[in-house]
N, C-alpha and C. Protein backbone atom coordinates (compact mmCIF):
# COMPACT_ATOMS: atom_id res chain seq x y z
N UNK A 1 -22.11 -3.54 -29.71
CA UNK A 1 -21.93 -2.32 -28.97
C UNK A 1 -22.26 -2.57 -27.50
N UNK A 2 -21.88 -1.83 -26.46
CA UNK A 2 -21.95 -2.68 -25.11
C UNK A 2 -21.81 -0.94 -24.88
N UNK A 3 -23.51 -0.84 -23.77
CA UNK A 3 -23.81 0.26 -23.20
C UNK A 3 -23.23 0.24 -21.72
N UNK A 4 -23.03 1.28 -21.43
CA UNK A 4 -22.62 2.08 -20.07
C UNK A 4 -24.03 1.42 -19.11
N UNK A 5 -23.45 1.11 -18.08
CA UNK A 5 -25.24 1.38 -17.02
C UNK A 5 -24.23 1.59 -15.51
N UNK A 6 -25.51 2.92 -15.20
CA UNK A 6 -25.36 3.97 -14.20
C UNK A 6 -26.18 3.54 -13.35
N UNK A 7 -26.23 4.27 -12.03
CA UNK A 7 -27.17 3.72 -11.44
C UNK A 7 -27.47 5.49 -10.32
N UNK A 8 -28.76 5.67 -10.35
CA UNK A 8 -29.32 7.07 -9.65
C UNK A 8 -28.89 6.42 -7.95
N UNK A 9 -28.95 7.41 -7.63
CA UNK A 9 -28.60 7.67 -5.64
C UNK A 9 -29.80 6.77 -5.24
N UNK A 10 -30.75 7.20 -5.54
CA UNK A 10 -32.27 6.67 -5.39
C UNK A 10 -32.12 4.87 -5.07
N UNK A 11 -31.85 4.54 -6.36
CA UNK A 11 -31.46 3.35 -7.04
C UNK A 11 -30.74 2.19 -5.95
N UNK A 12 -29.56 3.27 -5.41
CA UNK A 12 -28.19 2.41 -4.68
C UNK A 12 -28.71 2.42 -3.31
N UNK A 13 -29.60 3.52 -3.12
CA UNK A 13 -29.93 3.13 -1.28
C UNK A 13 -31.63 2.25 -1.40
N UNK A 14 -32.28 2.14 -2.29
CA UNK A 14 -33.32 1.29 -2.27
C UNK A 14 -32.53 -0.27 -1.97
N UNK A 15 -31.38 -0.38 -2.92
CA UNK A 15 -30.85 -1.62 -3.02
C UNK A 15 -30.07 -1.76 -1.70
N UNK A 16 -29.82 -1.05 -1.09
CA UNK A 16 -28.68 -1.43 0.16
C UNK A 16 -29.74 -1.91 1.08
N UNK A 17 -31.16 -1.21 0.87
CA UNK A 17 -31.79 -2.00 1.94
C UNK A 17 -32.08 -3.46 1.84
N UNK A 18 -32.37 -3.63 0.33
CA UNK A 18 -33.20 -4.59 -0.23
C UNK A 18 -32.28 -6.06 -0.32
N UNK A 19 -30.81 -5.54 -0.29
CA UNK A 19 -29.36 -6.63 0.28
C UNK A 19 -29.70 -6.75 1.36
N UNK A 20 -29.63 -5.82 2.73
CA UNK A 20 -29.28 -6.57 3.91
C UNK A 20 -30.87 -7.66 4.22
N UNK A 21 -31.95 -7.29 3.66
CA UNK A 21 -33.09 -8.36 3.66
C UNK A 21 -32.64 -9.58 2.82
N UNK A 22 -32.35 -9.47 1.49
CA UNK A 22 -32.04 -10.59 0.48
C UNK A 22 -30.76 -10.49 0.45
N UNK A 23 -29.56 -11.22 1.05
CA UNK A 23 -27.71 -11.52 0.47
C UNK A 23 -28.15 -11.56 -0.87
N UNK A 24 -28.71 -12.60 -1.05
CA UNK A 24 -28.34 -12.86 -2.41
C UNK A 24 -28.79 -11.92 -4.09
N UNK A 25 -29.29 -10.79 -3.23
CA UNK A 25 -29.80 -10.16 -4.27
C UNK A 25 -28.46 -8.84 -4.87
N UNK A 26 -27.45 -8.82 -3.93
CA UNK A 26 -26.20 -8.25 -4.58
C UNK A 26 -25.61 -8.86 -5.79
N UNK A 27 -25.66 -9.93 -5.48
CA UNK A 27 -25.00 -11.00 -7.22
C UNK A 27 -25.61 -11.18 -7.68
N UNK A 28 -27.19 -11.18 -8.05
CA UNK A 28 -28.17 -11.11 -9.05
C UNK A 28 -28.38 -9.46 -10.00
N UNK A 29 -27.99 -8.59 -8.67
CA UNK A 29 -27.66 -7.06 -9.50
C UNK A 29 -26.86 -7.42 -10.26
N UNK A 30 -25.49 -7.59 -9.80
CA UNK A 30 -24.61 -7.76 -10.46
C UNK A 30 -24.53 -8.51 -12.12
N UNK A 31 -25.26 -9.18 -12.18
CA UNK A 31 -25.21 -10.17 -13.19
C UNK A 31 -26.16 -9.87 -14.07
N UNK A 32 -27.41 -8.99 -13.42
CA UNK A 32 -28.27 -7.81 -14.47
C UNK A 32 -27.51 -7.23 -15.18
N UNK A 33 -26.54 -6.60 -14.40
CA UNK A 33 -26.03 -5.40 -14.93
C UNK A 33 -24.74 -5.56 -16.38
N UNK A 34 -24.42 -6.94 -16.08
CA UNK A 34 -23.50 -7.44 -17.27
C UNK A 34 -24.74 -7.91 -18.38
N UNK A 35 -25.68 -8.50 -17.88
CA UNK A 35 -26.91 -8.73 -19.48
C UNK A 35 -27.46 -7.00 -20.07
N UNK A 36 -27.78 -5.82 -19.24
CA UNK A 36 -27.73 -4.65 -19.69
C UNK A 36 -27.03 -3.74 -20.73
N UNK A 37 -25.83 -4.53 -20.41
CA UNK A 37 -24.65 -3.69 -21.07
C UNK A 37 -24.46 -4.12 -22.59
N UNK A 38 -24.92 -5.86 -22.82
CA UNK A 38 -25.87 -6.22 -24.32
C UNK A 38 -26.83 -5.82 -24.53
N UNK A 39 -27.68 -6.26 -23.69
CA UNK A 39 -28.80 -5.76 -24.11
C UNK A 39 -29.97 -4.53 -23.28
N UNK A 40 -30.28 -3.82 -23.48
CA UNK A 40 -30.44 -2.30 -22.62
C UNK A 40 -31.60 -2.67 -22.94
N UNK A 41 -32.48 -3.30 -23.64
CA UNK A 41 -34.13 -3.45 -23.62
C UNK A 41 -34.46 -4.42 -23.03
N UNK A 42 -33.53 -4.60 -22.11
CA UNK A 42 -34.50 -5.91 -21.52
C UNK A 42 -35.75 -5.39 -20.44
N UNK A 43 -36.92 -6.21 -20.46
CA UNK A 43 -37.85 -6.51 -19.58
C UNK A 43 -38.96 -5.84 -20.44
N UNK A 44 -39.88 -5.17 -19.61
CA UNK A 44 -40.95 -5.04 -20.56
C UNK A 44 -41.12 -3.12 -20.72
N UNK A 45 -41.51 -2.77 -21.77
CA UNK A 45 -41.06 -1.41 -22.14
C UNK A 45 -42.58 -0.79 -21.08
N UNK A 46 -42.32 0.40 -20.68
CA UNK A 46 -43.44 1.09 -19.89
C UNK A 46 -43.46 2.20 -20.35
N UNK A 47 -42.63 2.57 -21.21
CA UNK A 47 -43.18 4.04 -21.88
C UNK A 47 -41.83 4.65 -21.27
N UNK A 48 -41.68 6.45 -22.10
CA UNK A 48 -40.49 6.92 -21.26
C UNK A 48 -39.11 6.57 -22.04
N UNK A 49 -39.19 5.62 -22.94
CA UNK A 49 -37.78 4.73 -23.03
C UNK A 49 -37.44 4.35 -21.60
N UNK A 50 -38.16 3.54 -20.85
CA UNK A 50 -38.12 3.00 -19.37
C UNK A 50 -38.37 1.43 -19.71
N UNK A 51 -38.24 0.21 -18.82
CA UNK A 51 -37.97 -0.99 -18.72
C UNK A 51 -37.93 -1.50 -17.40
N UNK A 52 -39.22 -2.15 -17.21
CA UNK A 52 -39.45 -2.39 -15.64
C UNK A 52 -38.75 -4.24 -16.37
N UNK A 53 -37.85 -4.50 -15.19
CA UNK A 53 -37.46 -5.69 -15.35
C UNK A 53 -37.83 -6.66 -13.97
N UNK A 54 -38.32 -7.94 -14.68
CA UNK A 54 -38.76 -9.06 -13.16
C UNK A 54 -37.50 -9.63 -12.88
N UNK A 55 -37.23 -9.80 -11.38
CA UNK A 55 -35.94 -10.33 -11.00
C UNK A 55 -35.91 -10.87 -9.74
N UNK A 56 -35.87 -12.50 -10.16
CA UNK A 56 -36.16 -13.21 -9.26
C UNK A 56 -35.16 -13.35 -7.76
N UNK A 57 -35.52 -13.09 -6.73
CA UNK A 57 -34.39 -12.96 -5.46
C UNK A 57 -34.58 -14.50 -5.15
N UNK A 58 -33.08 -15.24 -5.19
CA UNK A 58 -32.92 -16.82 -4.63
C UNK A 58 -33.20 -16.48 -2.66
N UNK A 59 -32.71 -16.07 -2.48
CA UNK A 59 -33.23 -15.79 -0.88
C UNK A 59 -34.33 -15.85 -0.17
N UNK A 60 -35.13 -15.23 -1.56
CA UNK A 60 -36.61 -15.22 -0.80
C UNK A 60 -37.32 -15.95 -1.14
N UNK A 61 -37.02 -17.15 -2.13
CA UNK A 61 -37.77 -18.39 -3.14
C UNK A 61 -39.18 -17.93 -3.26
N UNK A 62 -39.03 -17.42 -4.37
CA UNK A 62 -40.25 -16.87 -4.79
C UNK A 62 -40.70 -17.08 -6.20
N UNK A 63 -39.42 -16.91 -6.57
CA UNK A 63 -39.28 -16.74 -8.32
C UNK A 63 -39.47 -14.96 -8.84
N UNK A 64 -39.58 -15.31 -10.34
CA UNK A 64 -39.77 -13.94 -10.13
C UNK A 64 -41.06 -13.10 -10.10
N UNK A 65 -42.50 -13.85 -10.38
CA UNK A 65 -43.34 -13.18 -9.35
C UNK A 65 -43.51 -12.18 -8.57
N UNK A 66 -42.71 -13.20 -7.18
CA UNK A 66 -42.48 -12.60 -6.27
C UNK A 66 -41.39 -12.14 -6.06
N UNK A 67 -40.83 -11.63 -7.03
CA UNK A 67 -39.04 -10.74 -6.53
C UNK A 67 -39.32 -9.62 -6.67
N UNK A 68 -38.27 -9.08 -7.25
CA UNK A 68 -37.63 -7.17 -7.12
C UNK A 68 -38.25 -6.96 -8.37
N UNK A 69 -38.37 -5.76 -8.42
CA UNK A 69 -38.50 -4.89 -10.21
C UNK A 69 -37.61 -3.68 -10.41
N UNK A 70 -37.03 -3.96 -11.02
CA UNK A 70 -36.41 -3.03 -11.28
C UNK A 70 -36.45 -1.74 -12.34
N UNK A 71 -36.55 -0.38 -12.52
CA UNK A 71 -36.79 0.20 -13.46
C UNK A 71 -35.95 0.83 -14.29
N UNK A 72 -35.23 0.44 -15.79
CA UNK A 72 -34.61 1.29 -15.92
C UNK A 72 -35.02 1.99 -17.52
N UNK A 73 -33.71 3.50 -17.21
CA UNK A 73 -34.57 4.32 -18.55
C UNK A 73 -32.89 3.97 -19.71
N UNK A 74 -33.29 4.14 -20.64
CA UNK A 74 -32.30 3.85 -21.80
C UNK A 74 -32.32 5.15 -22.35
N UNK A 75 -30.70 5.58 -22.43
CA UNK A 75 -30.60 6.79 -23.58
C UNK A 75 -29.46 6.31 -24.64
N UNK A 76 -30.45 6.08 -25.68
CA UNK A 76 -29.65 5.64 -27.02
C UNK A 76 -28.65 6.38 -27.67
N UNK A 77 -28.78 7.59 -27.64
CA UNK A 77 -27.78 8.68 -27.74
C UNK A 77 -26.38 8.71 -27.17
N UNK A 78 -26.46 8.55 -26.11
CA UNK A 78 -25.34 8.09 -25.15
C UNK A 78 -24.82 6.75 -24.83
N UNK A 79 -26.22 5.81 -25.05
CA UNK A 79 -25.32 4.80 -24.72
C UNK A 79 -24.84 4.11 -23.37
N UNK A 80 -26.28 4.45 -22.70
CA UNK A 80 -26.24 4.75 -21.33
C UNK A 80 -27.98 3.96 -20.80
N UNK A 81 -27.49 3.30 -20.08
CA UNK A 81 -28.67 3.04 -19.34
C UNK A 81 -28.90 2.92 -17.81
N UNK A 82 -29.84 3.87 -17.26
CA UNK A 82 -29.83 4.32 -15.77
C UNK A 82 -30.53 3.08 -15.12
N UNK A 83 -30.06 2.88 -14.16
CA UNK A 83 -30.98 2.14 -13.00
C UNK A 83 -31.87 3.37 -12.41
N UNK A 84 -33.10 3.42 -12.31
CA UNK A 84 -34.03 3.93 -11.68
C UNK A 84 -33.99 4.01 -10.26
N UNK A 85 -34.54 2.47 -10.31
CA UNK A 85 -35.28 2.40 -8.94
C UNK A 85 -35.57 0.48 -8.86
N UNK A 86 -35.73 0.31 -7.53
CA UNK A 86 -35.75 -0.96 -7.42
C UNK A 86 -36.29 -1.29 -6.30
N UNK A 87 -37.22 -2.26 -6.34
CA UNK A 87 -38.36 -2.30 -5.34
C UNK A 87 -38.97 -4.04 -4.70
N UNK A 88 -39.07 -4.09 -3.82
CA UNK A 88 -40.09 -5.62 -3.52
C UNK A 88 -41.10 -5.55 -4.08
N UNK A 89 -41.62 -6.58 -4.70
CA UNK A 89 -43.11 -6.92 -5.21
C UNK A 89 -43.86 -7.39 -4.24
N UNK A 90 -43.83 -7.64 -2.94
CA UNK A 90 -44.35 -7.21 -2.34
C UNK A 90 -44.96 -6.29 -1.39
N UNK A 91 -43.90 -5.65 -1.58
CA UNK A 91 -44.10 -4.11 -1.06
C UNK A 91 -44.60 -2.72 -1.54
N UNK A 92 -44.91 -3.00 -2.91
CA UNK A 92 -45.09 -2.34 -3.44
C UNK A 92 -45.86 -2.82 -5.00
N UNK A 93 -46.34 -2.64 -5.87
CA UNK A 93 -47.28 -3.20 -6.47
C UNK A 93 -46.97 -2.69 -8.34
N UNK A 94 -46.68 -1.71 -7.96
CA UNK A 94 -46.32 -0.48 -9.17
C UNK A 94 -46.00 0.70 -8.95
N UNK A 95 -45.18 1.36 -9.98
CA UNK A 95 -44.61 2.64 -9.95
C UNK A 95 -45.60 3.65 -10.87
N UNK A 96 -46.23 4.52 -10.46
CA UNK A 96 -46.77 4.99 -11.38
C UNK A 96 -45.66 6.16 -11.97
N UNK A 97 -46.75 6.63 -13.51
CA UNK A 97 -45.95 7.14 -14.74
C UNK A 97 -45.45 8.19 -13.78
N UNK A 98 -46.34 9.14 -12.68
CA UNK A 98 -45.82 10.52 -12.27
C UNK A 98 -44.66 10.05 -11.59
N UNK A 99 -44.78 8.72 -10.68
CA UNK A 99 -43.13 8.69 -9.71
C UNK A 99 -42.38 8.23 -10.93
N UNK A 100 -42.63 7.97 -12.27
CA UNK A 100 -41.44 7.52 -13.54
C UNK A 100 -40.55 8.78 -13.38
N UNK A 101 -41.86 9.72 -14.23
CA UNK A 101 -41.25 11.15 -14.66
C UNK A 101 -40.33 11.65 -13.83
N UNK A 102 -40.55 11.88 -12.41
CA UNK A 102 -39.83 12.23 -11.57
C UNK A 102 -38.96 11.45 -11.24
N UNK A 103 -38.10 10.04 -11.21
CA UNK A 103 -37.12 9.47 -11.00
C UNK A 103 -36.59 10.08 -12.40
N UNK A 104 -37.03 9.50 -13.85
CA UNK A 104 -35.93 10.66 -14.25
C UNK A 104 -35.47 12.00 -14.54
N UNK A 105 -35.99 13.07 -13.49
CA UNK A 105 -35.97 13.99 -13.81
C UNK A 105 -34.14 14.10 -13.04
N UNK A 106 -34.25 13.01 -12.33
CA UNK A 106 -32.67 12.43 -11.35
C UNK A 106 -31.55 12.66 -12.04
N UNK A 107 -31.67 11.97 -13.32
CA UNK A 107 -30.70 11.70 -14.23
C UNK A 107 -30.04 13.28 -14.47
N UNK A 108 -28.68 12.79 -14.43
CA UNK A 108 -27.87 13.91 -14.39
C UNK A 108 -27.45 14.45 -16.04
C-alpha cells in the first residue's frame, strides 16, 4: 500500500529557508518523501501518531546528528502522512508536545 504525504504551509516555508542555507537539502526531501510513501513510520515515534525523523544534510557534513528533523504525523485512516515541520539541529534542540499539538491542529 503506498501512502499519500502532504506537507502543512508551516512545513514548505521552514524548508525554503532551510534550501537556500543547505542546496542539497531539496533532494534529500525529496527522496524522504518517496521512503514515506512505503513506509509512514519511519524515525522514532513521539507520541500523537507523530515521527520525528534524523536527516542528514550533505552540505553541511555533519551527518545526521547534526542535520534537520523532521516531524511528521500519520493518519492511518486516510492514508496520509503530513510533514509537520522541519528544523536545524542546531537551531533548535526539540519541539515540544504543546508546539506538536498545535502544528497539528494545521492539518486540514
Amino acid at each position: 500500500m503506498s501512502f499519500n504525504v502532504k506537507s502543512l504551509t508551516i512545513f514548505e516555508r521552514q524548508a525554503r529557508r532551510l534550501i537556500k542555507k543547505f542546496p542539497s537539502l531539496k533532494k534529500e526531501i525529496q527522496t524522504l518523501i518517496k521512503e514515506l510513501k512505503k513506509e509512514p513510520k519511519n524515525g522514532t515515534s513521539i507520541g500523537h501518531n507523530c515521527y520525528k525523523i534524523r536527516l542528514a544534510i550533505a552540505s553541511k557534513r555533519k551527518g545526521k546528528s547534526g542535520g534537520a528533523r523532521i516531524i511528521t504525523h500519520v493518519i492511518f485512516k486516510h492514508d496520509t502522512v503530513y510533514l509537520l515541520s522541519i528544523y536545524d539541529k542546531s537551531e533548535i534542540e526539540n519541539l515540544s508536545d504543546k508546539e506538536i499539538l498545535e502544528l497539528i491542529k494545521h492539518i486540514p
